[in-house]
Every structure is written in C-alpha cells, then in structure tokens.
C-alpha atoms as a PDB file:
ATOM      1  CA  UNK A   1     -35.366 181.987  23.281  1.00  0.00           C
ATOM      2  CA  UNK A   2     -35.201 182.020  19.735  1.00  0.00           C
ATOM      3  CA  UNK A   3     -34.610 178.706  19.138  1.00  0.00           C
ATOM      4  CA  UNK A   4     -37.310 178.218  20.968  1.00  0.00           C
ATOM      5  CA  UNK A   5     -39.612 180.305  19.055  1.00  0.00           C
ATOM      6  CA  UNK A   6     -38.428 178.150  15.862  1.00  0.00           C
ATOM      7  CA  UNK A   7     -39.154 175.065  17.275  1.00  0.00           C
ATOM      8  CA  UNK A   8     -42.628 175.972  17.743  1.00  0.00           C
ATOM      9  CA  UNK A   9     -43.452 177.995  14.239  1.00  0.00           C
ATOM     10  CA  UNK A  10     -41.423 175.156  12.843  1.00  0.00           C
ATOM     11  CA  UNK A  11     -44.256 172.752  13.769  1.00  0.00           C
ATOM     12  CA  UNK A  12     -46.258 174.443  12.942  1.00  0.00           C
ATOM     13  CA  UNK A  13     -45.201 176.013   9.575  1.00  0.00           C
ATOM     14  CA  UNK A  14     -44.314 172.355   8.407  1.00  0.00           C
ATOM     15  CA  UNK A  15     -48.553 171.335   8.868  1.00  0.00           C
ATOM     16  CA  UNK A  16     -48.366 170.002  12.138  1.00  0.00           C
ATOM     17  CA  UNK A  17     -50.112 171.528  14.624  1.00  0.00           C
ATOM     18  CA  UNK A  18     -49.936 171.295  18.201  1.00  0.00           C
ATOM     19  CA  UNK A  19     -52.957 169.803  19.145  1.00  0.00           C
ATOM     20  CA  UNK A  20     -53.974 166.056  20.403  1.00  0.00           C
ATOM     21  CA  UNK A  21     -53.394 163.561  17.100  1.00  0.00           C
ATOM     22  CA  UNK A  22     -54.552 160.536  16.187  1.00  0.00           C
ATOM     23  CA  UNK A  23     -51.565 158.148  15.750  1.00  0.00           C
ATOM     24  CA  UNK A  24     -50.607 157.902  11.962  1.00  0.00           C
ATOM     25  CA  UNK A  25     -49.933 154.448  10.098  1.00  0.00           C
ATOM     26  CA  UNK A  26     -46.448 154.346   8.462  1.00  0.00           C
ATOM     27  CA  UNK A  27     -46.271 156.456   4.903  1.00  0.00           C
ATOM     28  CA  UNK A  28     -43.444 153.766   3.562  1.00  0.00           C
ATOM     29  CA  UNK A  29     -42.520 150.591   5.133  1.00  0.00           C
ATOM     30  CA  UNK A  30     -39.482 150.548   6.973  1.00  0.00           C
ATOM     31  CA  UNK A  31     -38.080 146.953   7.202  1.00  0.00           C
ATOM     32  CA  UNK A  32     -39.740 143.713   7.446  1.00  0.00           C
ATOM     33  CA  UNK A  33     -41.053 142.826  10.980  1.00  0.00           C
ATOM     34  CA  UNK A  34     -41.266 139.509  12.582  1.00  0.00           C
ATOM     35  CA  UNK A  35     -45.550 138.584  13.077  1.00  0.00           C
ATOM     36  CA  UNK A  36     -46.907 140.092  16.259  1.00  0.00           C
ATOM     37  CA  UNK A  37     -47.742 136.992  17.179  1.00  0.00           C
ATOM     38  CA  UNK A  38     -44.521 136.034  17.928  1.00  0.00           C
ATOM     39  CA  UNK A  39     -43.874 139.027  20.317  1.00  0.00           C
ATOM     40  CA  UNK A  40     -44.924 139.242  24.186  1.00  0.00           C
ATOM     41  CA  UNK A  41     -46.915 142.622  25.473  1.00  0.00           C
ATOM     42  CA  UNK A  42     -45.111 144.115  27.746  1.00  0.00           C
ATOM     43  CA  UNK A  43     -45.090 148.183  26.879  1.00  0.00           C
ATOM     44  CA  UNK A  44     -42.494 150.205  27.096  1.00  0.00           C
ATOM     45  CA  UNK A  45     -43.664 152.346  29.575  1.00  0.00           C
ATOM     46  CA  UNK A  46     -43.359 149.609  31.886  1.00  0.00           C
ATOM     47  CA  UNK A  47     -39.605 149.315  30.865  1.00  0.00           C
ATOM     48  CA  UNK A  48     -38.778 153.088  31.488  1.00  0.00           C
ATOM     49  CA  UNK A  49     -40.703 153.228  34.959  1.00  0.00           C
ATOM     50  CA  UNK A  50     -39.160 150.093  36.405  1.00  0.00           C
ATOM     51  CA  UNK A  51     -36.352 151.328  37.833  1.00  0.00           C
ATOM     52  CA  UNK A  52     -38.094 153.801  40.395  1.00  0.00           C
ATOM     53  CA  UNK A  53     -39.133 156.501  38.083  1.00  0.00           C
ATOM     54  CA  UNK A  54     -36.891 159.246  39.342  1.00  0.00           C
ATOM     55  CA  UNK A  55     -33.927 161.886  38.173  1.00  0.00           C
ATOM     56  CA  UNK A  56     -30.755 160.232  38.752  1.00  0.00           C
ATOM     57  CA  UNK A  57     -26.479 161.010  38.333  1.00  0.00           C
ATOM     58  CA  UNK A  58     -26.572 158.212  35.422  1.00  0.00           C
ATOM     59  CA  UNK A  59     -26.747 160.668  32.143  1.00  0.00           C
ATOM     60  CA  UNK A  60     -26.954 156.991  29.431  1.00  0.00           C
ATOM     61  CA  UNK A  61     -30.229 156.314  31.019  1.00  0.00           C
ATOM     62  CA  UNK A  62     -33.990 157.406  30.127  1.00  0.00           C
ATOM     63  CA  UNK A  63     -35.020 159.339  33.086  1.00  0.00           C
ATOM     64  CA  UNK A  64     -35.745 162.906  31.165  1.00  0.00           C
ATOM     65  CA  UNK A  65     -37.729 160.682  27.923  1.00  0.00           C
ATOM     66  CA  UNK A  66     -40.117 159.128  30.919  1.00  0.00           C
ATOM     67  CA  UNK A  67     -40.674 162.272  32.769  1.00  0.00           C
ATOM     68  CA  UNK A  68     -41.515 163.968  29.323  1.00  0.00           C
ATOM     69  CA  UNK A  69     -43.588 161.342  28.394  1.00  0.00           C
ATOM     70  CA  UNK A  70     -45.438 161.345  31.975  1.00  0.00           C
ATOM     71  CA  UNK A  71     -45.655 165.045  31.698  1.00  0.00           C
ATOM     72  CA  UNK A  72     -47.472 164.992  28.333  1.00  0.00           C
ATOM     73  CA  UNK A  73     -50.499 162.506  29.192  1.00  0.00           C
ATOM     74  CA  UNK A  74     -50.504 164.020  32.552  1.00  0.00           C
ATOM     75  CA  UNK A  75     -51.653 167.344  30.827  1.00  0.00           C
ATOM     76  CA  UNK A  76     -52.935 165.128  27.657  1.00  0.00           C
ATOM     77  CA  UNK A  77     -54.547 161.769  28.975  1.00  0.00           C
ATOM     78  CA  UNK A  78     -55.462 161.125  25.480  1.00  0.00           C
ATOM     79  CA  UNK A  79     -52.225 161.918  23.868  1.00  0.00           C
ATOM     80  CA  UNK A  80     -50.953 159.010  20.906  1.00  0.00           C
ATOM     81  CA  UNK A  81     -47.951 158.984  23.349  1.00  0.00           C
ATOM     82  CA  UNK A  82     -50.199 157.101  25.307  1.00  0.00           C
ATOM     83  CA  UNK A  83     -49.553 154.056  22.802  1.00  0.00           C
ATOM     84  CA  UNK A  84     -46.216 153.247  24.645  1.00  0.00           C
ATOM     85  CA  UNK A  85     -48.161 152.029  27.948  1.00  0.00           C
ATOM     86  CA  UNK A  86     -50.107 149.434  25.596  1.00  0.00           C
ATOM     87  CA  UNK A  87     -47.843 146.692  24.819  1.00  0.00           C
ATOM     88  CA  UNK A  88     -49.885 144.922  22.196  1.00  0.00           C
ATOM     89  CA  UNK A  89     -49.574 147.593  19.899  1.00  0.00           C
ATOM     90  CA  UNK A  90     -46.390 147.286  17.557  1.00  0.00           C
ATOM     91  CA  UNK A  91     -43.637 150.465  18.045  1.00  0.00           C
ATOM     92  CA  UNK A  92     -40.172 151.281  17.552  1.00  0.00           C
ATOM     93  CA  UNK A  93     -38.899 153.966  19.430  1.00  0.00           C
ATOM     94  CA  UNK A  94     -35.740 155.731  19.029  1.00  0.00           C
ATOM     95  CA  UNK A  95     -34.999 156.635  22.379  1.00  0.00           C
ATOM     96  CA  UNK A  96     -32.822 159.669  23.337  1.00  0.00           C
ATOM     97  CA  UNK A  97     -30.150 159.231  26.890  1.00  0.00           C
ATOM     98  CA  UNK A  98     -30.902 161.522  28.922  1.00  0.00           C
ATOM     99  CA  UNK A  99     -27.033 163.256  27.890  1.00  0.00           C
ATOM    100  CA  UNK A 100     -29.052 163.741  24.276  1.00  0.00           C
ATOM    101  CA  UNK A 101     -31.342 166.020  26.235  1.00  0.00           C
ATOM    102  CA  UNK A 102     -28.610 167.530  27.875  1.00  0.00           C
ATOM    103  CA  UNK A 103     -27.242 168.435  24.515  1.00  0.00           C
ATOM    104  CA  UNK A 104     -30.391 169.653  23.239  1.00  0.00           C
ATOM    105  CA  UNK A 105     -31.267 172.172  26.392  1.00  0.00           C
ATOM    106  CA  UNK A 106     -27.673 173.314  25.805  1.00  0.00           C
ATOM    107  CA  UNK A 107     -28.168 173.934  22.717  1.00  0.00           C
ATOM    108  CA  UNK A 108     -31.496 175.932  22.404  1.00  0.00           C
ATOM    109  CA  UNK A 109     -30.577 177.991  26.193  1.00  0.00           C
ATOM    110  CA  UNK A 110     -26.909 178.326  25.580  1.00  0.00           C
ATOM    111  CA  UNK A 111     -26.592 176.863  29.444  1.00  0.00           C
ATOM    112  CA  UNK A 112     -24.434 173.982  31.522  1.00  0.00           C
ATOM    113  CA  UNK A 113     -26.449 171.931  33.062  1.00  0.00           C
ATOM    114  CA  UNK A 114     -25.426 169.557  36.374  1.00  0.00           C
ATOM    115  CA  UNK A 115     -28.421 168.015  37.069  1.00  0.00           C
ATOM    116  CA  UNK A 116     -31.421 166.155  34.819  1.00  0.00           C
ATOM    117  CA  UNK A 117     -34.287 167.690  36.399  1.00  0.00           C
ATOM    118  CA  UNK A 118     -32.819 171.119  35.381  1.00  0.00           C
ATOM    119  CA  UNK A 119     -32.855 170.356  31.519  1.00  0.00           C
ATOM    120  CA  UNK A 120     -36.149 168.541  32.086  1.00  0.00           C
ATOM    121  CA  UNK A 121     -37.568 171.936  33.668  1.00  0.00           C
ATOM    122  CA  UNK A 122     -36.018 173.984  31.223  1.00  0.00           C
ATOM    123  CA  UNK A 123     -37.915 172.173  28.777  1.00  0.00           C
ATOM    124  CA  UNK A 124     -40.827 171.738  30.150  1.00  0.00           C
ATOM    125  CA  UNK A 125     -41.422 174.785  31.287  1.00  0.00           C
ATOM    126  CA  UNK A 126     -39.701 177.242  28.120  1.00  0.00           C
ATOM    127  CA  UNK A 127     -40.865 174.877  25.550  1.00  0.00           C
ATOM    128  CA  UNK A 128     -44.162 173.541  26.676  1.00  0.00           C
ATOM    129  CA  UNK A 129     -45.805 170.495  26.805  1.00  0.00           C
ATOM    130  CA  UNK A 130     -47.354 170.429  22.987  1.00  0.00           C
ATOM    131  CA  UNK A 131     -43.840 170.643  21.444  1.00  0.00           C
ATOM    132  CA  UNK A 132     -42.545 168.103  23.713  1.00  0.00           C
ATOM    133  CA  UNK A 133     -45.448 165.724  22.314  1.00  0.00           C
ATOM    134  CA  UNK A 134     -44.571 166.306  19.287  1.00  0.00           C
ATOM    135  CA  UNK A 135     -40.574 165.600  19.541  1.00  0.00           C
ATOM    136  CA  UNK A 136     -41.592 162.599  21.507  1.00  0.00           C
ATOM    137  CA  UNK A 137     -43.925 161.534  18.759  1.00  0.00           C
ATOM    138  CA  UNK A 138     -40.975 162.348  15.950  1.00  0.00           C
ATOM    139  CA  UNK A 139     -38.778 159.313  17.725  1.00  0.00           C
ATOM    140  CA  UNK A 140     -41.977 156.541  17.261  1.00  0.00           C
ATOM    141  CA  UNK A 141     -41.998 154.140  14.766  1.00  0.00           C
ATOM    142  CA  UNK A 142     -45.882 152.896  14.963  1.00  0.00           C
ATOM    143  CA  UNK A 143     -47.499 149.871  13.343  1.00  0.00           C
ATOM    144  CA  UNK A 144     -43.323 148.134  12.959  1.00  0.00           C
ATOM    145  CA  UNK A 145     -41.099 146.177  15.923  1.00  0.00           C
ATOM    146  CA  UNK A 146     -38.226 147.064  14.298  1.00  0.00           C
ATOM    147  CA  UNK A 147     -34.927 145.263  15.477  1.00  0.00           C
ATOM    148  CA  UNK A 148     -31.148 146.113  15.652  1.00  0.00           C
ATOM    149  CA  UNK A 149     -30.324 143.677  13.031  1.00  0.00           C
ATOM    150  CA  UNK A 150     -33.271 144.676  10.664  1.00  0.00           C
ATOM    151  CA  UNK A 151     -32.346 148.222  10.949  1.00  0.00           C
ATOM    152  CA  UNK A 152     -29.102 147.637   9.816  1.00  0.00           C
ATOM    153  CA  UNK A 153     -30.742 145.769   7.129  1.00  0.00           C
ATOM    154  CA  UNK A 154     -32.040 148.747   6.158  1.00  0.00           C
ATOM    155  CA  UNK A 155     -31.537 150.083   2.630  1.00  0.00           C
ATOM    156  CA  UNK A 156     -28.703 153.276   2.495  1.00  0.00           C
ATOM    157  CA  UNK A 157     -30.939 157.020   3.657  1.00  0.00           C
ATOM    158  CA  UNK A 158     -34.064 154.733   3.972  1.00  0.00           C
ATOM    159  CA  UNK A 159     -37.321 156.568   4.776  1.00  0.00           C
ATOM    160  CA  UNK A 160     -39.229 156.018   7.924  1.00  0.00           C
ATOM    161  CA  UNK A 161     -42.480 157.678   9.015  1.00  0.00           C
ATOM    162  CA  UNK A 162     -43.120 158.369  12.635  1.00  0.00           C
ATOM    163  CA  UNK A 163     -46.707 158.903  15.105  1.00  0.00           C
ATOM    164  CA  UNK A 164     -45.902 162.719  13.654  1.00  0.00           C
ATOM    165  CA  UNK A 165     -48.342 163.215  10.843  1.00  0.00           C
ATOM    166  CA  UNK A 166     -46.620 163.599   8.239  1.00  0.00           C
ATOM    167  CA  UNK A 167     -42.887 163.452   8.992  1.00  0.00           C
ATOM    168  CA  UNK A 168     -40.421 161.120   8.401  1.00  0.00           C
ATOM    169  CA  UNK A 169     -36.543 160.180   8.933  1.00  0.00           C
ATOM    170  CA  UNK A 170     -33.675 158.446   7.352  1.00  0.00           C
ATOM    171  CA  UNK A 171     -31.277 155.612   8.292  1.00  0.00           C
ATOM    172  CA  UNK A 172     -28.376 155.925   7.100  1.00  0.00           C
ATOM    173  CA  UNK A 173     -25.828 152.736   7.930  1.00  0.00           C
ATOM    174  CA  UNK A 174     -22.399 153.301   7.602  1.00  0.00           C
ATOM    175  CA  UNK A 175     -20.194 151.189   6.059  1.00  0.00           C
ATOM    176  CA  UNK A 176     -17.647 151.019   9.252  1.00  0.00           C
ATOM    177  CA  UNK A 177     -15.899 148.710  11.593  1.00  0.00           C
ATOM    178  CA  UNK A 178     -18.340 148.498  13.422  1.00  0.00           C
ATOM    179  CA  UNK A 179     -21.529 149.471  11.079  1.00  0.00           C
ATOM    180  CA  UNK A 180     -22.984 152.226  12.637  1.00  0.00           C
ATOM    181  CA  UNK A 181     -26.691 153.352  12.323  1.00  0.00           C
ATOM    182  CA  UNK A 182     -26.960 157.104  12.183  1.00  0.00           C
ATOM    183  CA  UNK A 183     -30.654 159.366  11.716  1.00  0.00           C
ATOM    184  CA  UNK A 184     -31.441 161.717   9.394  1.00  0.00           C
ATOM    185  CA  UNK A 185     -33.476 164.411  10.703  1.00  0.00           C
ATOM    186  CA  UNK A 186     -34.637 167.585   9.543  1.00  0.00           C
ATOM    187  CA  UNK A 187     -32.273 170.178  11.232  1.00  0.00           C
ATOM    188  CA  UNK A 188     -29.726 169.458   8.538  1.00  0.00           C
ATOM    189  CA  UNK A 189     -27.296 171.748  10.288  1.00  0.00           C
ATOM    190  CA  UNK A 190     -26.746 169.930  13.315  1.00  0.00           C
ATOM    191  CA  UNK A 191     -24.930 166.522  14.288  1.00  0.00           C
ATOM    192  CA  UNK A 192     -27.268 163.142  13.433  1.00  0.00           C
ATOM    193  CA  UNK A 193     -28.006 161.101  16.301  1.00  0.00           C
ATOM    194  CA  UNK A 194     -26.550 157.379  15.819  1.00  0.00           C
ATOM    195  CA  UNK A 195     -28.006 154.238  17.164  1.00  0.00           C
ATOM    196  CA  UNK A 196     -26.174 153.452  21.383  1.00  0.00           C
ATOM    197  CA  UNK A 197     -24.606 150.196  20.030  1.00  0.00           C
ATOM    198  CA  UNK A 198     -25.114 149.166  23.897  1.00  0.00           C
ATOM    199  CA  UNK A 199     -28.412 150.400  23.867  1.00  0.00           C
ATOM    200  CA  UNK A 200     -29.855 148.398  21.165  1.00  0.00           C
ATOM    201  CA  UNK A 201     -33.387 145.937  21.347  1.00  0.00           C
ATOM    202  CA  UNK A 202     -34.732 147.487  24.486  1.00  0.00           C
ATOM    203  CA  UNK A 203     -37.717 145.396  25.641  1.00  0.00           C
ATOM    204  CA  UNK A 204     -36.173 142.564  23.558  1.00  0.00           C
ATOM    205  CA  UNK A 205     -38.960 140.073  22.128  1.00  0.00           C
ATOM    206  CA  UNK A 206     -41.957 142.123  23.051  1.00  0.00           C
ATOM    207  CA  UNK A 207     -44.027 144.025  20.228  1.00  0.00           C
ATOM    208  CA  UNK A 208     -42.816 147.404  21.492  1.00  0.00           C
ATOM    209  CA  UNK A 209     -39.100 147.530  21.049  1.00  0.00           C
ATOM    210  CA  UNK A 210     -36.879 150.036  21.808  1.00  0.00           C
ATOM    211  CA  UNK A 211     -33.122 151.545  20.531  1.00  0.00           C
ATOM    212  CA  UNK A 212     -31.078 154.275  22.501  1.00  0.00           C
ATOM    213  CA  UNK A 213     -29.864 157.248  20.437  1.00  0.00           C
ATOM    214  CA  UNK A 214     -27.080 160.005  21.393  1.00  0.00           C
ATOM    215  CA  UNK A 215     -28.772 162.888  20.532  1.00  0.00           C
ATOM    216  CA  UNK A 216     -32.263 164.356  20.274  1.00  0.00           C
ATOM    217  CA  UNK A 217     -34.251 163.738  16.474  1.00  0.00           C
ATOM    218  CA  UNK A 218     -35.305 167.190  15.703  1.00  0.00           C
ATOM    219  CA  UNK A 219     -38.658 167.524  13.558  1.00  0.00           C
ATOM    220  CA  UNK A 220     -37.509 170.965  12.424  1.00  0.00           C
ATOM    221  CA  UNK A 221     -34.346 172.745  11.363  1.00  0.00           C
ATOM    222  CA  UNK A 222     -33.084 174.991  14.126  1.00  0.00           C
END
C-alpha cells in the first residue's frame, strides 16, 4: 500500500488537491487544431459505452477507462470528467487499454490479475475515487482536437497541459521506422507510455478525439 499512499500525498504535495475542479484551459499550446467547426459532436463517452458497457476477455480495449470514468461522476456528477459526455467541447484524450491498467494495479499491489473487473476493484476500492479523477483528468487534453498526424507534428519533448490544474506532459517522437509517439510523465522511473499505432484518431472527425496508449500517464513519481 505504499505506493498507494504516494499516489495520494503526491497529488497532493504537487498543489493539486483532491477535490471537484473546474476544467483548466491549456498552459502552452500543443499543436495547431483544425476549426471546431469543421468537427461533428459526438462525445466520447458515447464511443466508450457503445459496445455494451461491460468487463470483457479483450485486454486492447477501454472497458476499465469507462468504468473509472462512470465511477467518478457517479460519486461526482459534477466532476470536469464530465466534459467527455459533451461532444461540442474540443478534447484529446490519451486513452489507456485496459492491459495499461493491468500494468499499473500490478505495479502498485505487486498482484496477477486474470480478470478486468479485479484491477478495476482494486483500484477503485484501495485507491479511491478522487485519485482516479485525477489520473483520468492527467490523460485530457481540453480546449485542442489533437490528431495522429499533428501529434507527430509535434516539436521533440513538447509540453502539453491537461484538465489537471497545473500539470503537464511531453511528446516525445522518435525518430524510428515507424515514428513512434511516446509520453513523458512525471514518474521518471518507470516505462513511458507510447501512442497504440492501431489505436490512433478514435472518434475520427468529431471535436473530441481520442488516441490509445500502452500504459497508464502517472501525475506523480512512484
């Protein structure tokens, strides 16, 4: 449990807080965005809910990210992580697999996990629902629909502020074959996550876009 406990005085420590926040505007602008005009308005949480809402076998999807998010404004109906269920609002989320979760619960309870529900209970229930806001809120981009091809347009360790007040993240794209997009966070100890290069422009020409990660963006350093 002591990563646990450092998770939480992290947040806290670093100005946070774990109470209900309003959602911040971008600190630095992270890549030009096409006008919001040109986007349709279907949200994101209509994306993660459509295919039946429910734990499955399929560790690349998004089940554990929905129920956390469902979790938080079911306890907090006026949580900023509401802004994913309005679909005229411009966001870019990074958007941990469920197997990123997996690697996180592992991680923090030193356990093997077979199932989804058990790292979402895990989490839920030994980190509690503020922190989970909070991590959710560290993977949201607001105010920017930020695509694939603009991220990797990116300049090198570019900074980009998230619906966390007051914290931020780096891209980083790799000069490889294939360029990869990996994030900075602030556990500097720990593997980056990297952009799912099948998992890229979720909710694809709608102001509230989308892009799978491998592994959990941590606001703190564990």
């Amino acid at each position: 449990m002591q990563h646990v406990r450092r998770i939480v005085t992290g947040l806290v420590a670093a100005g946070v807080g774990l109470t209900s926040m309003g959602l911040a505007a971008p600190a630095q602008a992270a890549a030009p965005s096409a006008p919001a005009s040109s986007h349709g308005s279907r949200s994101l949480a209509a994306v993660l809910t459509s295919d039946g809402n429910q734990f499955d076998h399929n560790w690349h999807d998004y089940d554990i990210v929905t129920e956390a998010a469902l979790a938080v404004l079911k306890a907090k109906p006026n949580s900023p992580v509401k802004v994913i269920t309005d679909g005229k609002t411009p966001i870019t989320v990074f958007a941990p697999n469920d197997r990123a979760f997996r690697r996180l619960a592992t991680d923090l309870f030193h356990k093997h996990y077979r199932s989804e529900k058990a790292v979402f209970t895990d989490l839920a229930t030994k980190v509690g629902v503020d922190t989970i806001e909070n991590v959710l809120l560290y993977h949201v981009v607001p105010g920017k629909t930020i695509t694939a091809k603009q991220a990797l347009g990116l300049p090198r360790n570019a900074a980009v502020a998230t619906a966390l007040p007051g914290a931020s993240f780096r891209v980083h794209v790799r000069d490889r074959h294939p360029v990869t997009v990996e994030l900075k966070d602030n556990d500097r100890n720990d593997t980056n996550p990297y952009l799912l290069r099948t998992q890229l422009d979720l909710n694809k020409g709608n102001k509230q876009i989308a892009h799978g990660i491998n592994r959990v963006l941590r606001p703190v350093d564990l």
